[in-house]
Protein backbone atom coordinates (compact mmCIF):
# COMPACT_ATOMS: atom_id res chain seq x y z
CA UNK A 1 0.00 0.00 0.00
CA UNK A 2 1.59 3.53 -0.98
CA UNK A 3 0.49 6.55 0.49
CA UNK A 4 0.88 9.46 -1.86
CA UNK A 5 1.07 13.01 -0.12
CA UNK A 6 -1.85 15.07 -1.91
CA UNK A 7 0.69 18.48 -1.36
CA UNK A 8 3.70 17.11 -2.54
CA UNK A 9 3.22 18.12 -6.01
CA UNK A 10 2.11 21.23 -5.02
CA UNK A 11 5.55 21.88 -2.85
CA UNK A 12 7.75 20.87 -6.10
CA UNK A 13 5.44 23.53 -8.11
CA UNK A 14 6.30 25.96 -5.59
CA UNK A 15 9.87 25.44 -5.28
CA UNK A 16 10.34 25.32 -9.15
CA UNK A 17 8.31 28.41 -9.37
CA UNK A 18 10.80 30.22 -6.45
CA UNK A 19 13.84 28.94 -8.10
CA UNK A 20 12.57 30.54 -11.40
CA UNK A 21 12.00 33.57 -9.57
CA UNK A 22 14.90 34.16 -7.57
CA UNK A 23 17.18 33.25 -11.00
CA UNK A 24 15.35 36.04 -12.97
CA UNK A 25 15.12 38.42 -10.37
CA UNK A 26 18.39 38.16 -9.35
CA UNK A 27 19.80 38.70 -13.24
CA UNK A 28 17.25 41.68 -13.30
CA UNK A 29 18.43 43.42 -10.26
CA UNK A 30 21.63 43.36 -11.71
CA UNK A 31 21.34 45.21 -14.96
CA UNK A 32 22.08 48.49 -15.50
CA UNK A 33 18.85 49.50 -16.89
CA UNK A 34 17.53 48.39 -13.36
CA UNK A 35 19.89 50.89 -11.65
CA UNK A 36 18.77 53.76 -14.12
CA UNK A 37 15.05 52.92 -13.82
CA UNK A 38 15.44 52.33 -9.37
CA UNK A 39 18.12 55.77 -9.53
CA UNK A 40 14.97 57.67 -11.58
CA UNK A 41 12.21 56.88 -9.40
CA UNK A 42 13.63 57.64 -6.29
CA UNK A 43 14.31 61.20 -7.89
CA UNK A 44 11.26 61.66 -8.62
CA UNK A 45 9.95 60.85 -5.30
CA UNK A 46 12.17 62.88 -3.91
CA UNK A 47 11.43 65.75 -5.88
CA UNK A 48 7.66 65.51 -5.50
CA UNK A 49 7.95 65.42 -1.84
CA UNK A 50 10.24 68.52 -2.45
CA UNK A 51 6.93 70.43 -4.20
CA UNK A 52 4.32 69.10 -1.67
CA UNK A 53 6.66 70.74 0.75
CA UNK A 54 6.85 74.17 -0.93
CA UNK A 55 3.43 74.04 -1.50
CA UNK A 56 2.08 73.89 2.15
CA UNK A 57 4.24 76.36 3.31
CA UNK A 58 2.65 78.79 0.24
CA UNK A 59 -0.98 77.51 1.47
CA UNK A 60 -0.23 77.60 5.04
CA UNK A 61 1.81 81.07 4.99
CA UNK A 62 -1.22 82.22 2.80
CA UNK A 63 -4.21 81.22 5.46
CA UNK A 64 -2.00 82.72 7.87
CA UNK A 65 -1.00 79.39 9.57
CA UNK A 66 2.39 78.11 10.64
CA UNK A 67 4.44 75.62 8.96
CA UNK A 68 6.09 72.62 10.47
CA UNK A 69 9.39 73.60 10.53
CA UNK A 70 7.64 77.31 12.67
CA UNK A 71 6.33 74.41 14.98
CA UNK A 72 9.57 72.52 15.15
CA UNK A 73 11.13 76.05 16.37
CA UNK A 74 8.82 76.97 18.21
CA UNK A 75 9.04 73.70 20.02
CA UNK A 76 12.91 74.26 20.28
CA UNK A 77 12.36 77.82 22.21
CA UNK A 78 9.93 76.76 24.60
CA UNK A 79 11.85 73.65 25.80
CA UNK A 80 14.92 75.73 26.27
CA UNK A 81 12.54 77.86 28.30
CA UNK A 82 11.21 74.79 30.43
CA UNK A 83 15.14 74.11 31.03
CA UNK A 84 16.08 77.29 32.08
CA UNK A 85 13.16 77.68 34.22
CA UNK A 86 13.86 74.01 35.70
CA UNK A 87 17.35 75.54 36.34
CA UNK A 88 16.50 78.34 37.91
CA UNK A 89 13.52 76.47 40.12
CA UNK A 90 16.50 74.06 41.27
CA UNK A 91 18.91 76.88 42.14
CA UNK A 92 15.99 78.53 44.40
CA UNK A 93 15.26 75.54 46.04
CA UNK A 94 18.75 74.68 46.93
CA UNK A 95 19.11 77.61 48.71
CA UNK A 96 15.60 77.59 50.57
CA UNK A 97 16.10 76.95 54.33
CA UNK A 98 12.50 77.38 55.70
CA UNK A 99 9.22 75.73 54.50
CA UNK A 100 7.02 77.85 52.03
CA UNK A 101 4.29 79.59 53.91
CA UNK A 102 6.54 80.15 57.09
CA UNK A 103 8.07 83.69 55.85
CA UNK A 104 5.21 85.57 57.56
CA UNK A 105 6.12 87.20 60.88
CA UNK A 106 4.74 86.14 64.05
CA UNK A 107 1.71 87.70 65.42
CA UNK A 108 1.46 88.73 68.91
CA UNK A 109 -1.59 90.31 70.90
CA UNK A 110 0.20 93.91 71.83
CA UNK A 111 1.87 95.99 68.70
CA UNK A 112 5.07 96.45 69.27
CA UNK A 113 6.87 99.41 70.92
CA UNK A 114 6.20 102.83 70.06
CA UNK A 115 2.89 102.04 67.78
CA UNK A 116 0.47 102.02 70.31
């Protein structure tokens, strides 16, 4: 009695298939024309995203809204403000010797000399 695997002639299609693949691929990846055609697109890409760029910043600078890179600066300046404030918040309480709140003077039932 033989058992024949129904998949098994699938699995030889398949690896056929992949070895056919991976030869022509691998011969088409290596051409020149490949290069030109990979070297071409990526220019372009990079040149659209170039013009979607200057484009919002026209739109946005024409509805009177900032652009990222405003943002991105904006961002910059206000951290360095958080830092310096952090800094200077540090400095103060390293040199604080009494609790907050306790800076008031004492009261006392008479006024003192002189004011009465």
């Amino acid at each position: 009695m033989t058992t024949t695997d129904p998949a098994a002639l699938f699995r030889t299609m398949l690896g056929e298939w992949e070895k056919m693949t991976n030869s022509v691929g691998g011969d088409m990846l290596k051409s020149e024309e490949w290069a030109r055609t990979m070297h071409g697109a990526s220019a372009a890409t990079t040149n659209a995203q170039a013009a979607m760029k200057t484009f919002m910043e026209r739109s946005l600078a024409a509805a009177n809204m900032p652009s990222r890179t405003e943002f991105e600066n904006l961002s910059a300046r206000i951290g360095g403000i958080e830092d310096s404030l952090a800094r200077i918040e540090a400095l103060l309480g390293a040199g604080k010797t009494r609790p907050p709140g306790s800076s008031k003077p004492t009261r006392k039932r008479t006024p003192p000399e002189g004011k009465a």
